[in-house]
Every structure is written in C-alpha cells, then in structure tokens.
Protein backbone atom coordinates (compact mmCIF):
# COMPACT_ATOMS: atom_id res chain seq x y z
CA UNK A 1 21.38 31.04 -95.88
CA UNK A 2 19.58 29.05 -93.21
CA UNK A 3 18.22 30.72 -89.83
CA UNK A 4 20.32 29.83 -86.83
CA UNK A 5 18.79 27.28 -84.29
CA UNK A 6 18.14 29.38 -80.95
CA UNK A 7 18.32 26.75 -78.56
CA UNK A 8 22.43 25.42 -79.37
CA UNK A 9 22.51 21.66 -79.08
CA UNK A 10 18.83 21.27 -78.84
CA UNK A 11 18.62 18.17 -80.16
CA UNK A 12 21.33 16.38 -78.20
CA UNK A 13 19.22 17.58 -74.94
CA UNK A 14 16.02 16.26 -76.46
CA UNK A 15 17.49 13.20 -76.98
CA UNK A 16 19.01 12.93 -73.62
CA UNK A 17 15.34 13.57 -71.47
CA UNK A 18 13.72 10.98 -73.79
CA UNK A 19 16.40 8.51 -72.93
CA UNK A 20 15.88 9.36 -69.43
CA UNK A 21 11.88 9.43 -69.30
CA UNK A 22 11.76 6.00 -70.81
CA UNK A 23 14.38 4.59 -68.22
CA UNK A 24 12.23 5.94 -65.78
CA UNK A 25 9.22 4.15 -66.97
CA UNK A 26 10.66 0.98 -67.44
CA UNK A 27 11.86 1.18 -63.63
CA UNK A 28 8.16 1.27 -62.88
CA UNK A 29 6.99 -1.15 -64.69
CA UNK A 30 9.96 -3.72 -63.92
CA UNK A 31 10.91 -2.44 -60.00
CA UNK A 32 7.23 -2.96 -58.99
CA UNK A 33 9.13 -2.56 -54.87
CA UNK A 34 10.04 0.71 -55.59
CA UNK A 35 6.21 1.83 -56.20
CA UNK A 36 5.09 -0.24 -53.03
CA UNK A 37 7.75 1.53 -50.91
CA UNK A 38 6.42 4.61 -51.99
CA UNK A 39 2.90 3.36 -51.49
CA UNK A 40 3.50 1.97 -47.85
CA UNK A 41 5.11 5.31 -46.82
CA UNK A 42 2.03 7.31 -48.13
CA UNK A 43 -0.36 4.47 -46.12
CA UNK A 44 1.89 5.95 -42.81
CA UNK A 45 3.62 2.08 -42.26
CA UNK A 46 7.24 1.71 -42.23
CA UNK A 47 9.46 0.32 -45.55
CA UNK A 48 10.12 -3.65 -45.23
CA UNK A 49 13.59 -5.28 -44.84
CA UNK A 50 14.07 -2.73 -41.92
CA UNK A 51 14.07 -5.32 -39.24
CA UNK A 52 17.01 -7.99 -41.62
CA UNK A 53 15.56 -11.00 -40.83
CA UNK A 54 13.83 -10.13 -37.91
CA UNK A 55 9.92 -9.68 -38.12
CA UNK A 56 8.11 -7.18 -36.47
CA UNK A 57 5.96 -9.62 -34.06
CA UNK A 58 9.38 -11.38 -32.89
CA UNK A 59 11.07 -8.20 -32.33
CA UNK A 60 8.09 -6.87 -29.95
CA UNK A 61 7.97 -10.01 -28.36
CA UNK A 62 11.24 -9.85 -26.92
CA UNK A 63 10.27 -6.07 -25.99
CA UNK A 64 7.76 -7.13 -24.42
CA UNK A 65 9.46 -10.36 -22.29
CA UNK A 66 12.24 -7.80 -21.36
CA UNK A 67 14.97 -8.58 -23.10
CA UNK A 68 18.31 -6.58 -22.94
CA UNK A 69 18.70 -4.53 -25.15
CA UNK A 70 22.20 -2.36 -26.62
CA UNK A 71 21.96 1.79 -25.14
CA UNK A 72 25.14 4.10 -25.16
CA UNK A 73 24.20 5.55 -21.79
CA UNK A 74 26.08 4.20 -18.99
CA UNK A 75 22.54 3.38 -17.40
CA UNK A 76 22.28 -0.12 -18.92
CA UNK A 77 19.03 -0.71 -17.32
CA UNK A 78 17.97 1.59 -19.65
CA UNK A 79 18.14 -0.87 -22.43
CA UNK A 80 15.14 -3.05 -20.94
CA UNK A 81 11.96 -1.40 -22.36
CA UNK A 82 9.59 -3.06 -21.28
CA UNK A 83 9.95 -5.07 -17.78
CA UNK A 84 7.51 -7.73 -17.70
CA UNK A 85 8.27 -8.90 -14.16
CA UNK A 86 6.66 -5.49 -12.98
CA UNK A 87 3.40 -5.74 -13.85
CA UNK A 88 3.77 -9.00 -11.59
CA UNK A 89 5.01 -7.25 -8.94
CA UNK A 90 2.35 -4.92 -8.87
CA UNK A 91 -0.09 -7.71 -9.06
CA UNK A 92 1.61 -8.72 -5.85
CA UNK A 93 1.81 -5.95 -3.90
CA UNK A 94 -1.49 -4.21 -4.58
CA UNK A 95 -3.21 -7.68 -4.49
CA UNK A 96 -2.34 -10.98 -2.00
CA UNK A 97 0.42 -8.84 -0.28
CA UNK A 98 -1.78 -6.31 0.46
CA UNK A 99 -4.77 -7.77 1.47
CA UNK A 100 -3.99 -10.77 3.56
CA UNK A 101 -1.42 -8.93 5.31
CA UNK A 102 -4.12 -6.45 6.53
CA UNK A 103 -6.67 -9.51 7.20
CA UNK A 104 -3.76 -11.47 9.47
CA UNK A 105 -3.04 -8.17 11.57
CA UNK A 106 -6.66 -7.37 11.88
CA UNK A 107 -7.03 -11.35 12.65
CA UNK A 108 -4.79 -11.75 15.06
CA UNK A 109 -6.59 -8.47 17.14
CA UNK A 110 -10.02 -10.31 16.68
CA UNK A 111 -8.62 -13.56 18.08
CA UNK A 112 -6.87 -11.38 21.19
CA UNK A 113 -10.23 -9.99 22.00
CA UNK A 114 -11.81 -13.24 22.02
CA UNK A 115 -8.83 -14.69 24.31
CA UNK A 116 -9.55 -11.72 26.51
CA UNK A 117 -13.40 -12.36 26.79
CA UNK A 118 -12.92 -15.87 27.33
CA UNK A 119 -9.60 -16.29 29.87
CA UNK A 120 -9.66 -12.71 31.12
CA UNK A 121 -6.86 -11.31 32.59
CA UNK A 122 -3.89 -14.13 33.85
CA UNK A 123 -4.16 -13.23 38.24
CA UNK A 124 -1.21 -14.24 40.07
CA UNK A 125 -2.82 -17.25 41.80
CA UNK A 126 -0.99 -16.65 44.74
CA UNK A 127 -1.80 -12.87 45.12
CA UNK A 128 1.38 -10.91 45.72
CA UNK A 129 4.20 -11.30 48.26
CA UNK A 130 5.58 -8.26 48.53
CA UNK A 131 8.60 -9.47 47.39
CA UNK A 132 10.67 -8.68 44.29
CA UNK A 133 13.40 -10.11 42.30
CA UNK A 134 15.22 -8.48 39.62
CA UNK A 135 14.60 -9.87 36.17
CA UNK A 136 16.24 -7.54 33.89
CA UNK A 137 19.00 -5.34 34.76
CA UNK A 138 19.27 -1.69 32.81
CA UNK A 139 21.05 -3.59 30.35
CA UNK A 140 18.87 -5.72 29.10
CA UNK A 141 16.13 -3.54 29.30
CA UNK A 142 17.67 -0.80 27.49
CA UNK A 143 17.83 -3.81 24.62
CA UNK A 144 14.68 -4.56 24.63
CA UNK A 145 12.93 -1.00 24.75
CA UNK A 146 15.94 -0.21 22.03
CA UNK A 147 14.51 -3.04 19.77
CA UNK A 148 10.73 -2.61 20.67
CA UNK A 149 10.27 1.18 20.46
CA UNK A 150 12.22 1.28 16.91
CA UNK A 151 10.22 -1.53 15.78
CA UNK A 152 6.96 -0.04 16.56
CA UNK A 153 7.86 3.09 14.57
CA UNK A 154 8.90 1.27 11.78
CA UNK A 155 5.88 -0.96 12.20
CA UNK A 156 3.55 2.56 12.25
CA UNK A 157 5.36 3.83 9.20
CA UNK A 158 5.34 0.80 7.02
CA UNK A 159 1.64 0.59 7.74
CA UNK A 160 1.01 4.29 6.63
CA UNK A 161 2.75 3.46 3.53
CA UNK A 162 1.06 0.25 2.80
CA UNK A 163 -2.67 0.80 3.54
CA UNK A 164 -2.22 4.90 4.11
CA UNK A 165 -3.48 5.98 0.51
CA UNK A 166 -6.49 3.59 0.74
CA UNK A 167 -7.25 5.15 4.49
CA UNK A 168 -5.98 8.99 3.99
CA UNK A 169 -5.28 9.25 0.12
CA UNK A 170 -8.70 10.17 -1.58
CA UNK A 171 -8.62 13.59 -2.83
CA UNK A 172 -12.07 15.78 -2.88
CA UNK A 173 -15.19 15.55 -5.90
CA UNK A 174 -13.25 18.03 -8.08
CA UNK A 175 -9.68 17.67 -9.63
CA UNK A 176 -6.80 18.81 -8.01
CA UNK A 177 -8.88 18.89 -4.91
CA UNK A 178 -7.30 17.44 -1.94
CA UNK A 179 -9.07 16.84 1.41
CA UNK A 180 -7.18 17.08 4.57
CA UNK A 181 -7.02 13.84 5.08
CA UNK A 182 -5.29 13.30 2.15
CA UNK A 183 -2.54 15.97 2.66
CA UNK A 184 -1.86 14.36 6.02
CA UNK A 185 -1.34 11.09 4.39
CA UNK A 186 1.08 13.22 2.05
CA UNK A 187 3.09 14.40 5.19
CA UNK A 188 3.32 11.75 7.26
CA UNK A 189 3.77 9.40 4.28
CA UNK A 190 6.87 11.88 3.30
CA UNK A 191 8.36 12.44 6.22
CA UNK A 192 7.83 8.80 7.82
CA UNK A 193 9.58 7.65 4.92
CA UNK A 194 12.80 8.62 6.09
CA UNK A 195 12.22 8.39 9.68
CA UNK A 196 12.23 4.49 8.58
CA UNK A 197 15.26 5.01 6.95
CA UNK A 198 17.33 5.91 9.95
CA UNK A 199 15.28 4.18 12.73
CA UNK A 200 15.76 1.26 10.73
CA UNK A 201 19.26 1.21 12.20
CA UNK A 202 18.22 1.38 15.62
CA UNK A 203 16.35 -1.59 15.34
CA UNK A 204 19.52 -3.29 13.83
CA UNK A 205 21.27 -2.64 16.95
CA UNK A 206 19.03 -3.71 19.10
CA UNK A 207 18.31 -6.93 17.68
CA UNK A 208 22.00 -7.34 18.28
CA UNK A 209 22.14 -6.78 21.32
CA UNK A 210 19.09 -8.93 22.54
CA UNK A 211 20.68 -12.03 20.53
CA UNK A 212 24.30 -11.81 22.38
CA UNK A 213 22.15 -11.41 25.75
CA UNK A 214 19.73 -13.50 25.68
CA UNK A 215 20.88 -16.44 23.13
CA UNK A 216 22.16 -18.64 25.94
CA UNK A 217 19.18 -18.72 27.42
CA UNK A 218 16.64 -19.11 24.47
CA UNK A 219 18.26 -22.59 23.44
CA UNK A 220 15.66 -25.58 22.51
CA UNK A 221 15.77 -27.62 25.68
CA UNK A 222 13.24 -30.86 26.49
CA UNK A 223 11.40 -28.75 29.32
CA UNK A 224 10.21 -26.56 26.74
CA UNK A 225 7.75 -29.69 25.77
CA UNK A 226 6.15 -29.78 28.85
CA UNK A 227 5.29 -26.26 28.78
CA UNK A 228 3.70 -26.41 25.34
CA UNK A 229 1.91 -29.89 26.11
CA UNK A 230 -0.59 -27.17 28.06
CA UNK A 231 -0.06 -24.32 26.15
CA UNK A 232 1.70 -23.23 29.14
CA UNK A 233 -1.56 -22.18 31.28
CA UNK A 234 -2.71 -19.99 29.16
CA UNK A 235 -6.00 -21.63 29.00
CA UNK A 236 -6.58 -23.18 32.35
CA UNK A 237 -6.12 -21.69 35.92
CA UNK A 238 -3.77 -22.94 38.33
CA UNK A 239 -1.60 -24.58 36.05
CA UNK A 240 2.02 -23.42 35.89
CA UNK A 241 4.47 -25.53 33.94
CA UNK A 242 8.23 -25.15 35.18
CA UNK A 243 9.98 -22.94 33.01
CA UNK A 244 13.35 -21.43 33.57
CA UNK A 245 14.45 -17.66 32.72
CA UNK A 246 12.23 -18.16 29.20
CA UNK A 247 9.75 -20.03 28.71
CA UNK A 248 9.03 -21.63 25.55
CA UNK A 249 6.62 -18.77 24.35
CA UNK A 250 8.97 -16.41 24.96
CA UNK A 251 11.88 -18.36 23.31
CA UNK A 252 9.63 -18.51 20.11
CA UNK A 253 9.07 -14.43 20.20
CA UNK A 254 12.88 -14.08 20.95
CA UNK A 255 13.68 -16.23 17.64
CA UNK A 256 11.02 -14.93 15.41
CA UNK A 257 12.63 -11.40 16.48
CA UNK A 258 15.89 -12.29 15.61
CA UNK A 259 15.74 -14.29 12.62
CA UNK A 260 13.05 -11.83 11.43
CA UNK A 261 14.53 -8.93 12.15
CA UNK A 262 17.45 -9.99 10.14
CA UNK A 263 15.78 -10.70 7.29
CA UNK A 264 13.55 -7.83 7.63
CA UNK A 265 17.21 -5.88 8.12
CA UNK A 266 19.18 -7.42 4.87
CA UNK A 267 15.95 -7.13 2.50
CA UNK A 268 15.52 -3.61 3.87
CA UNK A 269 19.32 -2.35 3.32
CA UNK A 270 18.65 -3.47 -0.36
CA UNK A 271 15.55 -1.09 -0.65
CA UNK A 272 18.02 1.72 1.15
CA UNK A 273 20.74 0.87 -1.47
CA UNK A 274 19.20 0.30 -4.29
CA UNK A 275 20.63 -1.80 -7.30
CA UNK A 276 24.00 -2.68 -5.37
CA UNK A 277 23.67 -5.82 -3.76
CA UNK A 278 21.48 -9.14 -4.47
CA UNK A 279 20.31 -11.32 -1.62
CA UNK A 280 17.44 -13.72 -3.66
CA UNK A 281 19.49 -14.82 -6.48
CA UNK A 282 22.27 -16.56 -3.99
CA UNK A 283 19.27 -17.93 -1.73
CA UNK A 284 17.94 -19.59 -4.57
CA UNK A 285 21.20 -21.28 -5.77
CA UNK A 286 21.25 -22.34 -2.36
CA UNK A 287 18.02 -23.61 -2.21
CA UNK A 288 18.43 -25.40 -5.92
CA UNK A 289 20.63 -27.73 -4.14
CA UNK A 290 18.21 -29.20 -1.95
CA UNK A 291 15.47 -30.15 -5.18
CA UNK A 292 14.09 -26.67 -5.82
CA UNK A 293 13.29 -24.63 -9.38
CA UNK A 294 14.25 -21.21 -8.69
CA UNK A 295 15.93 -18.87 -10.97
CA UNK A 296 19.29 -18.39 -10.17
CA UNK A 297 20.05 -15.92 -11.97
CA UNK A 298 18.23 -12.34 -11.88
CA UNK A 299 18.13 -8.94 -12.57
CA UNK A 300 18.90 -6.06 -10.50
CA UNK A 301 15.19 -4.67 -10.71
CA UNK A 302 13.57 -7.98 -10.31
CA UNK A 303 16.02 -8.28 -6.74
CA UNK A 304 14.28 -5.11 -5.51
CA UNK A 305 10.56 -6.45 -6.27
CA UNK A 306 11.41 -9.24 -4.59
CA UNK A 307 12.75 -7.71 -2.04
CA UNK A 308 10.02 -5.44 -1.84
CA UNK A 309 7.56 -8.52 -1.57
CA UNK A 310 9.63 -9.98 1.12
CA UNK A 311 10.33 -7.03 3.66
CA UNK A 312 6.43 -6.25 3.29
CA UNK A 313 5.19 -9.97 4.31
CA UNK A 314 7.71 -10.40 6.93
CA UNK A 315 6.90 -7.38 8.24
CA UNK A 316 3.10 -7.84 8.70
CA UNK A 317 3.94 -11.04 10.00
CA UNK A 318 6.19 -10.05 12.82
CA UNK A 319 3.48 -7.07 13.14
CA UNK A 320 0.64 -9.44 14.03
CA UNK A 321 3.15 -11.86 16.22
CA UNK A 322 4.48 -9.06 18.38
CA UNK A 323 0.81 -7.68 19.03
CA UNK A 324 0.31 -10.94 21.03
CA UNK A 325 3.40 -10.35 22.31
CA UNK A 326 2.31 -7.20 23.56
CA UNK A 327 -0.76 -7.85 24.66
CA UNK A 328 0.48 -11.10 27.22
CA UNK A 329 3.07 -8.38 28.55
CA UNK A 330 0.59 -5.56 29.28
CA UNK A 331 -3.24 -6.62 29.71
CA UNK A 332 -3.22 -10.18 29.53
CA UNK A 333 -0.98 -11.04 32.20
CA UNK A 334 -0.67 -9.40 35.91
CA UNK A 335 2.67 -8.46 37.18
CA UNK A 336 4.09 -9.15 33.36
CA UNK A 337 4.58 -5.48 33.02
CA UNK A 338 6.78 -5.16 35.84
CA UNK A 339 10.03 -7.19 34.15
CA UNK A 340 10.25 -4.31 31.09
CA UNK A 341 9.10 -1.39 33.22
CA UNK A 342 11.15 -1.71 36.54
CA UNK A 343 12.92 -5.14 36.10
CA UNK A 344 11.55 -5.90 39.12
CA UNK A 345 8.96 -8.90 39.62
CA UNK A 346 7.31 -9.97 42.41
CA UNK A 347 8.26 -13.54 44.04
CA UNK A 348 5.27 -15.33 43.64
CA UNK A 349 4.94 -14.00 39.51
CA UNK A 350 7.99 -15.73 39.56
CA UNK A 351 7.72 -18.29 40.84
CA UNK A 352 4.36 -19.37 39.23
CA UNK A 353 5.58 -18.76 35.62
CA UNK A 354 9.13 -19.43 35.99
CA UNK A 355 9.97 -21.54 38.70
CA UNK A 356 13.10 -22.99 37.77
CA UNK A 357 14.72 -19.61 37.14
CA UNK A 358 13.77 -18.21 40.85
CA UNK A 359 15.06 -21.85 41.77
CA UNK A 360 18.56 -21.14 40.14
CA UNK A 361 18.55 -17.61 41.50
CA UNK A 362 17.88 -18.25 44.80
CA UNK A 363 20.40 -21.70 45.36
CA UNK A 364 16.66 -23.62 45.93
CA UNK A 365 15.83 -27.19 45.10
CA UNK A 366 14.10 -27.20 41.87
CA UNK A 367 9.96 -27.20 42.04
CA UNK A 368 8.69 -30.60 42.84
CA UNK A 369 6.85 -30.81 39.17
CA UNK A 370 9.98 -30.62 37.54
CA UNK A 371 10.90 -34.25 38.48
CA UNK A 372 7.33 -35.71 38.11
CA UNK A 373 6.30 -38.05 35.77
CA UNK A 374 5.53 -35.47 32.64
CA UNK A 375 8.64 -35.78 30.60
CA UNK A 376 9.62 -32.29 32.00
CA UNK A 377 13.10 -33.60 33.89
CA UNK A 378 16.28 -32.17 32.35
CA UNK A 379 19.95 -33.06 32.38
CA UNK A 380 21.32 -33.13 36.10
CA UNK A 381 23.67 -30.39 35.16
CA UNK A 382 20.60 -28.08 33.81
CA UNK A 383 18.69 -28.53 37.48
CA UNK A 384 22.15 -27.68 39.27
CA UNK A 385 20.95 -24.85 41.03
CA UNK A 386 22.87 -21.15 40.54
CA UNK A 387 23.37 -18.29 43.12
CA UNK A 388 22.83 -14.93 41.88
C-alpha cells in the first residue's frame, strides 16, 4: 500500500506556477515597454503616452504663452498658469514708466527754476490801481479749489506709491529689521491708498463742474494765435497780447484737465473695480479703423496692466503740467493769486493780461491792438462788447 501524498493536488499546482512563471518571462522578453515603464519610474520621470499626442515641450509652451486652460472653480482666471503679459508689465512699470515719469516731473521743476532766474517774477507794468474786478464768483472758485486740492492729494499719494519704496522702503542691515523710514512708507503707503480711493471722487466732481462752467469760454478761437505767436509775454516785458476771459495758456491747462482727468477717472474706476469693465479693448477696435494693429480682443488681467500703465503716465504727465500751472498762478505772476484766493483782481492785472474780457465787462471799446494788423481781429459778434 502506497504512502499518501501530503500536499493533495500537488502536482496540478506545480503545474499551474510553471505555466505562470514562463508567461511571465516571455512578457519580458516580448513587452520590452513594460520594463522601460518600470525603468523610467525608478529614474523619477513620468510614463510616456501621458500627454496623447501632445508632447511635453508643446504643452509647456502654451503654459508658458498663457493659454486658457479647463478649472472647475468658478474663478476661470484660474485656469491661466502662467501669464506672460505680466512679466511685461512689470518691465513697464518698474522700468520706462517709472523712470521717465520721475525725470519729466523733476524736469519740468529744473526748467521752472531756470524761467524764474531768467524772467523773474511777471510785475504788473502798470503798478496797481486800486481797483478790483471780480473774476471768479464763489462758484467757480469752489470748482476749482474742489478739483485742485483733490488732485494734489491724489497727486501726493500716487507719488508715495510709485517712487515711495525706493525713497522710504529700505529696511535696516539685519532681516526683519525695519528702519523708521520704512514703516512710515508702510503707513502712509496703507492708509493713502484708500484716501485715493475716495478722494478720487472728489476730483470727478470737480472736473465736472469746471467743464459745464468754463467750456464756453475755453473754445479754440483765432485770437488765441496771436497770443501764442509771443508766447503770450511770458518772455518779454511790456508785451500783453489781447486775450479775453482765458487766454490761450489757460485754455490749454483747462483741456488737458478735463480730457485728462477723464481718462485719468475711467482708467482709475477700472483699478477700483477690478475685472468688471474693459476700456482698451473697445479703444483699440476703434482705433483699428483708422489703419492701426492693436489687439482687439483682451483679457481681463491684461485690461488692468494696461490700465495700470495708463493712469500712471497720465498722471505724471498732468503732475508736471499743473506744476507750471501752479507756479504762473503763485510766484511767477503778480496779482495772479488774487483770481483763486479772493476772486478779486485788480484793474490794471486785468487789463494787461486780459483786455478783452475787462472790455466786455465793463461795455468798453475793445483795446486798440485787437484791430491792428497781427491777425488778432475776431468775428464782429465776438468784439460786441457785454455789460456785467
């Protein structure tokens, strides 16, 4: 009698792992991808076919030029990884922007100084009558101190935040170590941030109201060539082109302020409100029409960095015009003060640097210059004189 077999049914298991080991070994010798799968995941890379049929270098290239990408947030700027355009920006900003924006403000105070040292202060050539005429009722003046004190805030703040960190924003030798100087530019960088946010509407306002004042008045009009034919004195004594209530200086401040000061408005709503309104990508479609390239269409970021571009070079722009503005009101001029402080002028001011105004106040034949030779003569209706 034969010994049972202590393993039951050895041999049909025996059988079965042999079976098994060879198929194994023949799937490694005949499915060479399967070892270099195994291979590339020991070497730390990432198994092939992953991408379909598109390779690595053309998938990170449209990373890399932004492209718009699928997310499952409802933030769908989320799906941009990578924004390109950015880098550009900050190119921009920190770079040209920057730095010729502080060279024209700077500039322009250079080139004031050297007016100053060379003309001096503008006399009244006739000294002072005594006499005084209202030039700007409360009105008016309430417009323009409305306009002119919110712009210089906004002016001061936009500055800090522009050139502040380069001026205030060094912290001290060690880490972590933070001078004074730089925790005021912290502060007032803070805090003025948001004081520009709400005086910004002030500023609104009053350009408003200066343009429905003042518009009628600040129309092109052929005298206006006489008066910049010499610069309108500025440079030589004595010589006082007719001019009526503006002069064509002034009419250029008034328009720079309001067609400035409405773009610096709409570009700066769209930095208040961010990524809910577009202003470039219609302006260029507009623009197309007449010959030019621009893109037409464009993101929501790359509206704010362009917005960002424009409100900052608009705004040192009108920064460095309304210094000189400032300046002929204050220092440069006698008796130019008077109109924004009081609203009261003396006669002979008037007279010398607006002549045809005091003319139409006062029911007087207009200046004998006006109807000289010089190209300066008007329309008879503009001359007719006007009571007050």
């Amino acid at each position: 009698m034969s010994k049972k077999c202590r393993f039951p049914g050895h041999p049909a298991r025996l059988a079965a792992m042999l079976v098994l080991t060879v198929g194994l070994g023949v799937a490694a010798v005949g499915l060479p991808g399967l070892t270099g799968m195994a291979l590339a995941q020991q070497a730390g890379e990432v198994p092939g076919q992953s991408l379909g049929n598109t390779s690595d270098a053309e998938f990170w290239r449209a990373v890399r030029e932004g492209e718009q990408f699928t997310v499952s947030i409802p933030d769908k700027k989320a799906g941009v990884m990578i924004q390109s355009e950015g880098e550009n920006w900050r190119n921009a900003r920190n770079g040209p922007v920057t730095n010729f924006g502080g060279w024209i403000i700077v500039g322009m105070l250079v080139v004031l100084a050297l007016f100053f040292g060379f003309r001096g202060r503008i006399r009244i050539d006739s000294g002072f009558s005594g006499k005084l005429m209202l030039r700007f009722n409360s009105v008016e003046r309430i417009a323009h101190w409305l306009t002119a004190g919110s712009f210089m805030v906004l002016g001061l703040t936009g500055l800090n935040i522009m050139y502040g960190r380069y001026l205030f924003g060094r912290s001290g030798e060690a880490t972590g170590d933070f001078s004074a100087l730089h925790q005021f530019f912290a502060f007032t960088a803070y805090y003025g941030k948001l004081v520009h946010s709400y005086i910004a509407f002030a500023f609104m306002l009053g350009v408003v109201m200066i343009f429905v004042l003042w518009v009628k008045d600040n129309l092109p009009r052929g005298i206006d060539l006489k008066w910049l034919a010499v610069a309108g004195g500025l440079f030589s004594k004595g010589v006082h082109p007719p001019a009526r209530k503006f002069n064509a200086g002034q009419k250029f401040i008034f328009w720079v302020v309001v067609l400035g000061g409405a773009s610096l408005s709409l570009s700066g709503l769209s930095l208040m409100f961010p990524f809910t309104f577009g202003i470039f990508a219609p302006t260029f479609g507009m623009l197309n029409l007449f010959g030019f390239d621009l893109p037409a269409t464009l993101t929501v970021i790359e509206e704010m960095q362009l917005s960002q571009l424009w409100h900052a070079v608009m705004a040192v722009v009108m920064i460095a015009i309304i210094i000189s503005h400032i300046y002929i009101g204050s220092l440069g001029m006698e008796g130019a003060w008077d109109a924004m402080g009081s609203g009261l002028v003396d006669e002979n001011w008037a007279r010398e640097h607006h002549g045809l105004w005091v003319a139409e106040v006062k029911g007087e034949a207009p200046p004998p210059d006006y109807d000289g030779d010089g190209g300066s003569k008007v329309a008879a209706e503009d001359a007719k004189p006007q009571t007050a």
